[in-house]
PDB file of N, CA and C in Angstrom:
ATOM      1  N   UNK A   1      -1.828  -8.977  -4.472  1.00  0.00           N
ATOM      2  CA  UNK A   1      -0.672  -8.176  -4.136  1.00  0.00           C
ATOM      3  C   UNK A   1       0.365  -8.336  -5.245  1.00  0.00           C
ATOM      4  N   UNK A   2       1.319  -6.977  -5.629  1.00  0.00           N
ATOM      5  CA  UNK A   2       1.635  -7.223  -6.674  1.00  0.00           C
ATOM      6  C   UNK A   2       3.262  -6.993  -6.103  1.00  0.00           C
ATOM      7  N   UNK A   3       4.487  -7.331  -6.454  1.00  0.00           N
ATOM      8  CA  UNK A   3       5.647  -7.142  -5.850  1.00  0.00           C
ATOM      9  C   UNK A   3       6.485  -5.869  -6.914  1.00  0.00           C
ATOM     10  N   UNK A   4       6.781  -4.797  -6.296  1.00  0.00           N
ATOM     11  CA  UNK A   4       7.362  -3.801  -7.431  1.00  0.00           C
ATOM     12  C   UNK A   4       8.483  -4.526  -8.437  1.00  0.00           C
ATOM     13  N   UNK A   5       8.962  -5.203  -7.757  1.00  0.00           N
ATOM     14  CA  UNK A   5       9.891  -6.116  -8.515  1.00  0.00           C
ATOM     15  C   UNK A   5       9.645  -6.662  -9.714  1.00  0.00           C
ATOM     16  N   UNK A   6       8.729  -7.338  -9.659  1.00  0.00           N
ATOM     17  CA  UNK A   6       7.654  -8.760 -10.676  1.00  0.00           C
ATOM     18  C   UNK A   6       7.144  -7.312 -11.450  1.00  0.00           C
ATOM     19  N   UNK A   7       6.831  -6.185 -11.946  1.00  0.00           N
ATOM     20  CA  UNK A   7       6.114  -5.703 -12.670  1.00  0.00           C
ATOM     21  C   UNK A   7       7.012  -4.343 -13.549  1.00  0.00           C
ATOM     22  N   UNK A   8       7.203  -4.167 -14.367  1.00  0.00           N
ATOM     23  CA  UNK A   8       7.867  -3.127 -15.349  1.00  0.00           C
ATOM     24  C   UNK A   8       7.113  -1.457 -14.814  1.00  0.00           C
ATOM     25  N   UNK A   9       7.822  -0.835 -14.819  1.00  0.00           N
ATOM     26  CA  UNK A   9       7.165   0.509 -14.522  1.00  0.00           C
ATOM     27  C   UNK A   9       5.843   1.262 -16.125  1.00  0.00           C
ATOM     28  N   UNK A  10       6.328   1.015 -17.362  1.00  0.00           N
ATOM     29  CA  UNK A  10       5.204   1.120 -17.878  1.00  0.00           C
ATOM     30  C   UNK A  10       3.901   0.271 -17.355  1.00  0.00           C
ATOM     31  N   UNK A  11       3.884  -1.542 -16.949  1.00  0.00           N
ATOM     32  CA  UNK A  11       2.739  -1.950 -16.646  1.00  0.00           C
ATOM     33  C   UNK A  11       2.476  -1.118 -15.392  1.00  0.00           C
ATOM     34  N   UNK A  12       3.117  -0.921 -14.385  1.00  0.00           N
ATOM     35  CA  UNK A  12       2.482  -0.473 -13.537  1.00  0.00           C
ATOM     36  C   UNK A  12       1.771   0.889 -13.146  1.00  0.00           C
ATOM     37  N   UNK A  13       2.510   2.091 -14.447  1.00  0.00           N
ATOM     38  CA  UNK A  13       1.444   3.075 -14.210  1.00  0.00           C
ATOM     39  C   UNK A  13       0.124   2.922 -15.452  1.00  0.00           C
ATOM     40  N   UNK A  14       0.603   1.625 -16.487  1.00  0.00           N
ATOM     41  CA  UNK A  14      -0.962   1.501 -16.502  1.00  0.00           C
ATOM     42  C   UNK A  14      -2.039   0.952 -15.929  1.00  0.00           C
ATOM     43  N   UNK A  15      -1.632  -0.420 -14.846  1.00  0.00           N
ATOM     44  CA  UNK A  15      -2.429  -0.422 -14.029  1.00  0.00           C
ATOM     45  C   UNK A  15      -3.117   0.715 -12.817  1.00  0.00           C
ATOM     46  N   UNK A  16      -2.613   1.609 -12.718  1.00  0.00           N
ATOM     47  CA  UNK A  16      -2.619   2.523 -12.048  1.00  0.00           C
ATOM     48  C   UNK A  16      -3.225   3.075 -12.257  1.00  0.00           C
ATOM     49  N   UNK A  17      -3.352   4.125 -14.006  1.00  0.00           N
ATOM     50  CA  UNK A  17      -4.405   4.833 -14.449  1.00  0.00           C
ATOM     51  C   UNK A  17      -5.950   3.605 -14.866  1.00  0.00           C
ATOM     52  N   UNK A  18      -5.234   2.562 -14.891  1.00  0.00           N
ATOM     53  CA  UNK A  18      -7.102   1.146 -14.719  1.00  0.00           C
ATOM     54  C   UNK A  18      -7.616   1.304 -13.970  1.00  0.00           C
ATOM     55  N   UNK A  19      -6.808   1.657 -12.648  1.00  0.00           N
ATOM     56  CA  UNK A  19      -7.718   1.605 -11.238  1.00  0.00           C
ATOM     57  C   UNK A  19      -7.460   0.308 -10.717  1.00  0.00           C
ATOM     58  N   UNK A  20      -6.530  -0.738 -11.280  1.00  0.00           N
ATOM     59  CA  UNK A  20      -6.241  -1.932 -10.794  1.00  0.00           C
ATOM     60  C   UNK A  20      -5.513  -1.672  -9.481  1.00  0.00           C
ATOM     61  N   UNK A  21      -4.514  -0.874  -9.617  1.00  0.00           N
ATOM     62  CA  UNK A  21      -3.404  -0.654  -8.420  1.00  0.00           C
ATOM     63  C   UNK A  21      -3.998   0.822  -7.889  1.00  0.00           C
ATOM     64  N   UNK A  22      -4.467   0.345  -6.629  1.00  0.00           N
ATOM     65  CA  UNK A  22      -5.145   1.677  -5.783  1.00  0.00           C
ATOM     66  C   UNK A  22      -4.513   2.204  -4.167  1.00  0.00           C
ATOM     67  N   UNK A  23      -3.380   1.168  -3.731  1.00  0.00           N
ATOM     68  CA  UNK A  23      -2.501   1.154  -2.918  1.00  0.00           C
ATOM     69  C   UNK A  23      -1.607   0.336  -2.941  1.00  0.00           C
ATOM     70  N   UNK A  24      -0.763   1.430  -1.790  1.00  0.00           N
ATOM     71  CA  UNK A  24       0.972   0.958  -2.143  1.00  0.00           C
ATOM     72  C   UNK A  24       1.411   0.091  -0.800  1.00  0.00           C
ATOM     73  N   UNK A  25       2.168  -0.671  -0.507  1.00  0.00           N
ATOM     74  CA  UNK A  25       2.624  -0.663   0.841  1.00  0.00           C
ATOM     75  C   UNK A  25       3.939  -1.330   1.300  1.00  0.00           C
ATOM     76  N   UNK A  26       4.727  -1.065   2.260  1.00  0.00           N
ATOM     77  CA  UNK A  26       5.732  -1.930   2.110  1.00  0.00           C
ATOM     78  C   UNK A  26       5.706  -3.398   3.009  1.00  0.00           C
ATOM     79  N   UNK A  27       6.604  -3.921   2.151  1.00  0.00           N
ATOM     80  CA  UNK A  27       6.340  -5.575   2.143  1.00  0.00           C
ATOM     81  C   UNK A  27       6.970  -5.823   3.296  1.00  0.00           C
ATOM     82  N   UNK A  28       8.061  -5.571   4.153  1.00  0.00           N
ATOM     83  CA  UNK A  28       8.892  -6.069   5.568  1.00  0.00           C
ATOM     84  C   UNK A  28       8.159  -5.504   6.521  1.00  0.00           C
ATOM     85  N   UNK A  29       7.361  -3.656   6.184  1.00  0.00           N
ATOM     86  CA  UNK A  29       6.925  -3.574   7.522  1.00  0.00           C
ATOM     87  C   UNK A  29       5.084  -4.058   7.525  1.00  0.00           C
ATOM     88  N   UNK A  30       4.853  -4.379   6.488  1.00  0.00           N
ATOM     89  CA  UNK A  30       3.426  -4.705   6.384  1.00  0.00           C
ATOM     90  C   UNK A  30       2.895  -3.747   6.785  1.00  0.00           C
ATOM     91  N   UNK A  31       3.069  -2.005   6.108  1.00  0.00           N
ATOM     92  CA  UNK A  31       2.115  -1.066   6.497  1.00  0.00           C
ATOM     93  C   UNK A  31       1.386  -0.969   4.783  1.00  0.00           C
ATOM     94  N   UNK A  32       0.560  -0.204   4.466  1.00  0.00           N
ATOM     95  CA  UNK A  32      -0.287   0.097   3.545  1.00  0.00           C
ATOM     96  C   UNK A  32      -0.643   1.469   3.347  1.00  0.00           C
ATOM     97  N   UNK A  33      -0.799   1.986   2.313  1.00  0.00           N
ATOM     98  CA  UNK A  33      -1.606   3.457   2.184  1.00  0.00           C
ATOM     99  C   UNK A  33      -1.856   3.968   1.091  1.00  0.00           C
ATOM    100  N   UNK A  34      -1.889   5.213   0.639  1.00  0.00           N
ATOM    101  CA  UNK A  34      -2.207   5.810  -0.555  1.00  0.00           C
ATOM    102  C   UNK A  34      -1.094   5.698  -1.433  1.00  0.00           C
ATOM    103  N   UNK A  35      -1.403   5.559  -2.473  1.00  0.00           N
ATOM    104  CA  UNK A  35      -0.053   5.623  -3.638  1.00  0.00           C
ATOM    105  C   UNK A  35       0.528   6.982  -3.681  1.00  0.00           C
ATOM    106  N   UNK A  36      -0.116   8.368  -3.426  1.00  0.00           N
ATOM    107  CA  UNK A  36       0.549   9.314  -2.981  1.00  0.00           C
ATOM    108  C   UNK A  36       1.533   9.963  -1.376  1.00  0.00           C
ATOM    109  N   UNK A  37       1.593   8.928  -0.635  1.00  0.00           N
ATOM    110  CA  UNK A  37       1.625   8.869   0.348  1.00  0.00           C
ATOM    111  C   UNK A  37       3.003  10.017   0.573  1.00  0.00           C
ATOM    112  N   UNK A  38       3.534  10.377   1.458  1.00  0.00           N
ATOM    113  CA  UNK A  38       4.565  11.564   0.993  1.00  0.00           C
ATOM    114  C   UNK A  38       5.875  10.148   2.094  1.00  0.00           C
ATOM    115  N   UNK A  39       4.852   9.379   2.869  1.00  0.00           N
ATOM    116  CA  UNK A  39       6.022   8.454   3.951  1.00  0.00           C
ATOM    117  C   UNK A  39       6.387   7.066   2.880  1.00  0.00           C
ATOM    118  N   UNK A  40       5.507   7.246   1.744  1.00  0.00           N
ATOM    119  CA  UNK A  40       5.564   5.676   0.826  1.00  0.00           C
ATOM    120  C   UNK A  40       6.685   6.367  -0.379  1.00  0.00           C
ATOM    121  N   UNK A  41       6.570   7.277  -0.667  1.00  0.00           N
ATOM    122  CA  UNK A  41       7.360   7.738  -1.931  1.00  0.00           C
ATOM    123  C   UNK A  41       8.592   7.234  -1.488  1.00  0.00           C
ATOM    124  N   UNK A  42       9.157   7.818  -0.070  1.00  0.00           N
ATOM    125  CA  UNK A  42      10.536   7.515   0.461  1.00  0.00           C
ATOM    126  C   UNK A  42      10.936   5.954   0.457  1.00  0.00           C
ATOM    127  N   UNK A  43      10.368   5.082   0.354  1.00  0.00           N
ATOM    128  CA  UNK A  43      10.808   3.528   0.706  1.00  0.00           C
ATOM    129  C   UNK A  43      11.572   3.238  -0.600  1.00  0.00           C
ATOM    130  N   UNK A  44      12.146   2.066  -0.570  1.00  0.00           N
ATOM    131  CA  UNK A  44      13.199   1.525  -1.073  1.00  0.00           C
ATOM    132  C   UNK A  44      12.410   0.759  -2.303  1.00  0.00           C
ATOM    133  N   UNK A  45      12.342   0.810  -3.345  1.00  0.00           N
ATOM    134  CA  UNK A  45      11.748   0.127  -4.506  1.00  0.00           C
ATOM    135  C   UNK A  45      11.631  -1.309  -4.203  1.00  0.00           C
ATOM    136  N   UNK A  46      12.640  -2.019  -3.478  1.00  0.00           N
ATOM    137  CA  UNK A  46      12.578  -4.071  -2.997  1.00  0.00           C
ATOM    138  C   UNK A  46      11.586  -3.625  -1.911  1.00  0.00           C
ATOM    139  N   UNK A  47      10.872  -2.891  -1.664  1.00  0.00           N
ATOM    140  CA  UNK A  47      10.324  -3.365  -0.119  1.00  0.00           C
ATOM    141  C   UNK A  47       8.829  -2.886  -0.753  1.00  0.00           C
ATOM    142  N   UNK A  48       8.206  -2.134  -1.663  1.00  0.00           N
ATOM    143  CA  UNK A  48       7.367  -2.022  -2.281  1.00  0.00           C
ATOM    144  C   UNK A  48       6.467  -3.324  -2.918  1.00  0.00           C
ATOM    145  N   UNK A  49       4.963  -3.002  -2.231  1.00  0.00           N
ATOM    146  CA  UNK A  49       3.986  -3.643  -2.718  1.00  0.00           C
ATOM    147  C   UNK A  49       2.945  -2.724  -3.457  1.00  0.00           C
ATOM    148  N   UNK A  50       1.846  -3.169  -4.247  1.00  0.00           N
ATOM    149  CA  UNK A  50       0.939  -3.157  -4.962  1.00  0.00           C
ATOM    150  C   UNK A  50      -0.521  -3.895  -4.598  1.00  0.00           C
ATOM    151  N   UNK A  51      -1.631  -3.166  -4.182  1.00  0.00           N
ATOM    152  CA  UNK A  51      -2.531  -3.672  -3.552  1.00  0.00           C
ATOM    153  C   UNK A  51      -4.101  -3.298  -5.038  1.00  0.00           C
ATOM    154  N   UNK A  52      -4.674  -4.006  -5.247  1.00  0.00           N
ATOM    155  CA  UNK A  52      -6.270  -3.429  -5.718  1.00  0.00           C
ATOM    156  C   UNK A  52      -7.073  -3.203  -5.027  1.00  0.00           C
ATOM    157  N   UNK A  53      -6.801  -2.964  -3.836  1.00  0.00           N
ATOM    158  CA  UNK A  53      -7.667  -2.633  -2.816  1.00  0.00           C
ATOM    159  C   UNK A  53      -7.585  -2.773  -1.171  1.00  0.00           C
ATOM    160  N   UNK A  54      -7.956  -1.774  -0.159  1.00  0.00           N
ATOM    161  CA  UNK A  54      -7.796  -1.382   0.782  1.00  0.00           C
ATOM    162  C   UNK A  54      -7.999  -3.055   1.681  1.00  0.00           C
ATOM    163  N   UNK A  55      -9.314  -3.227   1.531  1.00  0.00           N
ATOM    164  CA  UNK A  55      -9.621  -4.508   1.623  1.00  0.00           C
ATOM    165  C   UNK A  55      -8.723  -5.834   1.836  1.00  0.00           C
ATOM    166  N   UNK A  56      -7.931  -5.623   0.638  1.00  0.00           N
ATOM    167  CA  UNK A  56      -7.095  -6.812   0.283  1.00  0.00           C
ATOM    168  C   UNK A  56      -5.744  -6.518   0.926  1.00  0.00           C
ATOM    169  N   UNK A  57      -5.441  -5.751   1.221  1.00  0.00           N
ATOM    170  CA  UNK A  57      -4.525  -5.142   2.607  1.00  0.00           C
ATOM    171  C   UNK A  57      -4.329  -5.617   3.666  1.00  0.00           C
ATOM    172  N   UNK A  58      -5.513  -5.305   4.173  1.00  0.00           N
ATOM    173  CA  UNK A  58      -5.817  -6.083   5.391  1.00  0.00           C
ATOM    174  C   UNK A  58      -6.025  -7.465   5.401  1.00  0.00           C
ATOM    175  N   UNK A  59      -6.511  -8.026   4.332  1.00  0.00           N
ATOM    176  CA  UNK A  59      -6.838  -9.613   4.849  1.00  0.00           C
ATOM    177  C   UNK A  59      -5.490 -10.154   4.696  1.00  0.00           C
ATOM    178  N   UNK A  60      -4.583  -9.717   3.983  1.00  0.00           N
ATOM    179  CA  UNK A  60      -3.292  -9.868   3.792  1.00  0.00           C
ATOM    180  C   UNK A  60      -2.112  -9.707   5.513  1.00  0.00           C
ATOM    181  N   UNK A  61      -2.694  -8.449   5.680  1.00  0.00           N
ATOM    182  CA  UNK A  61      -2.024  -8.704   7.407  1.00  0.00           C
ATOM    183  C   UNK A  61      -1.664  -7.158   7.446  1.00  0.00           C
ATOM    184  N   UNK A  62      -2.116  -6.120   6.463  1.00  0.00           N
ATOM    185  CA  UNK A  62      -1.570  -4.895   6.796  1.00  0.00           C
ATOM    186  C   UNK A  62      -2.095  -3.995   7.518  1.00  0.00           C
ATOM    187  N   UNK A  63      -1.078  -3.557   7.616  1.00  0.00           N
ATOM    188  CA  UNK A  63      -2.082  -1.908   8.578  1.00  0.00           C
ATOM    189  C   UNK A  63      -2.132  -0.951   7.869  1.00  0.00           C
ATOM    190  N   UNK A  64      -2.520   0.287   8.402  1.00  0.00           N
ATOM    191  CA  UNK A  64      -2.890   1.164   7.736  1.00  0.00           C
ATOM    192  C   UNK A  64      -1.753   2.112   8.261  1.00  0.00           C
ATOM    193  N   UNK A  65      -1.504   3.312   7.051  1.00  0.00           N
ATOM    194  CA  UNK A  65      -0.023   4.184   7.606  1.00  0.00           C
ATOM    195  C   UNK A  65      -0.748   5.269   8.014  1.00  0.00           C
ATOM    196  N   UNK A  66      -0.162   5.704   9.125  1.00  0.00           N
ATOM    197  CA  UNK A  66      -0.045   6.477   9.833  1.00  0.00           C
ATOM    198  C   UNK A  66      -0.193   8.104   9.568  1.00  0.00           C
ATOM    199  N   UNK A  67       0.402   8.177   8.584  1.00  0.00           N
ATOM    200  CA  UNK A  67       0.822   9.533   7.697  1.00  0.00           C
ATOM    201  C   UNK A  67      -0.559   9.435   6.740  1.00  0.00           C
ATOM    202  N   UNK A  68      -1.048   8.684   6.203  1.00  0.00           N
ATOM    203  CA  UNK A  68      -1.927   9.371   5.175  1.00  0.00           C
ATOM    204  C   UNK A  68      -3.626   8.324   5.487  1.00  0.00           C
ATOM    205  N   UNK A  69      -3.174   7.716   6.426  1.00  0.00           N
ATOM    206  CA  UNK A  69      -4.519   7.246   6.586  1.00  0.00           C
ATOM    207  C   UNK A  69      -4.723   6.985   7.898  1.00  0.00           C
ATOM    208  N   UNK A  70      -4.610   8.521   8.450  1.00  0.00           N
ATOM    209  CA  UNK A  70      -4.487   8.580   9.948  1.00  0.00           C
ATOM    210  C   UNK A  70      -6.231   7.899  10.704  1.00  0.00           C
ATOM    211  N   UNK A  71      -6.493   8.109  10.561  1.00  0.00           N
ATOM    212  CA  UNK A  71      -8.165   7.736  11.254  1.00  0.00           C
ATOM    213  C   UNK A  71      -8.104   6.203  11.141  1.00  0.00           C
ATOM    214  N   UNK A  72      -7.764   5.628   9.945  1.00  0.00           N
ATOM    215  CA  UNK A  72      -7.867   3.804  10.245  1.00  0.00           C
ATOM    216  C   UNK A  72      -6.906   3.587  10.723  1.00  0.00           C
ATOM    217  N   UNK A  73      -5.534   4.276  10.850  1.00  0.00           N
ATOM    218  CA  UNK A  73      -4.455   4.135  11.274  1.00  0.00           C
ATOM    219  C   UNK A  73      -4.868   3.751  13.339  1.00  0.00           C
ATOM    220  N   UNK A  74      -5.730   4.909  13.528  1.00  0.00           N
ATOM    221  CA  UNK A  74      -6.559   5.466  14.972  1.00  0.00           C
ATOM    222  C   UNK A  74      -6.981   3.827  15.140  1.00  0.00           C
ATOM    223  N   UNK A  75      -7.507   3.839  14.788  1.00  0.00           N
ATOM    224  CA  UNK A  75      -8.915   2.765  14.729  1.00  0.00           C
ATOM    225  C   UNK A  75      -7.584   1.346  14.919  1.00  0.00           C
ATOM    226  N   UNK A  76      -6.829   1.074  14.004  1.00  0.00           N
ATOM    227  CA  UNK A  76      -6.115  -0.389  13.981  1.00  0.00           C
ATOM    228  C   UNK A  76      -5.842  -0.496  15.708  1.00  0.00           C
ATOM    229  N   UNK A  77      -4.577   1.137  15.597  1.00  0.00           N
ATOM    230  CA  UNK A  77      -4.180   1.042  17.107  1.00  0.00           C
ATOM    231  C   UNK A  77      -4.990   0.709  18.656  1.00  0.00           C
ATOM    232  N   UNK A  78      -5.956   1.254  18.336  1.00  0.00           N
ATOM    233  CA  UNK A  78      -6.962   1.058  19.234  1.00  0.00           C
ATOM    234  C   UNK A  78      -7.752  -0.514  19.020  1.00  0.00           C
ATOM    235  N   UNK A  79      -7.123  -1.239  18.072  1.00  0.00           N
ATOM    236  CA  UNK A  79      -7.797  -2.514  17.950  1.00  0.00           C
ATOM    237  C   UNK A  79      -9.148  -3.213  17.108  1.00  0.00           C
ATOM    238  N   UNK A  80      -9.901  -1.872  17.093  1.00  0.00           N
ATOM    239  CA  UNK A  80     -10.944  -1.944  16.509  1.00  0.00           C
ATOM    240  C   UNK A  80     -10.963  -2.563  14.754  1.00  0.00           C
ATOM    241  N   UNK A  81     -10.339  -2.367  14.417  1.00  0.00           N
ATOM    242  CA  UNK A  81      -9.890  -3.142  12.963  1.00  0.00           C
ATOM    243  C   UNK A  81      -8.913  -4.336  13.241  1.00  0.00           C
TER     244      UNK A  81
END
């Protein structure tokens, strides 16, 4: 997990075009999702995280958002994840 803070905006859209940074999420509400997300663009730059993977999200403690990753979003609520 990477903190928007800790990283310069050139490193981070080159990790981005690496494929290192493949989701975004914010850090107080512990949600997660696409780096295009239209509900992630809106958050506050201090509350922004950096994930390499969906995976690493979750073992971390996140969920999935609602807005762009509605079906695992389904699935958390219902418990099943």
């Amino acid at each position: 997990m990477l903190l928007n803070r800790e990283i310069s905006a050139p490193d981070l859209r080159s990790k981005i075009r690496q494929g290192v940074i493949q989701w975004g999420g914010h850090q107080k509400r512990k949600i997660y999702g696409r780096l295009r997300c239209v509900a992630g663009k809106k958050m506050k730059k201090e509350n922004r995280v950096f994930f390499g993977s969906e995976k690493e999200a979750l073992e971390i403690g996140y969920r999935p958002c609602g807005h762009c990753k509605k079906e695992a979003y389904k699935c958390w609520k219902d418990g099943i994840i």
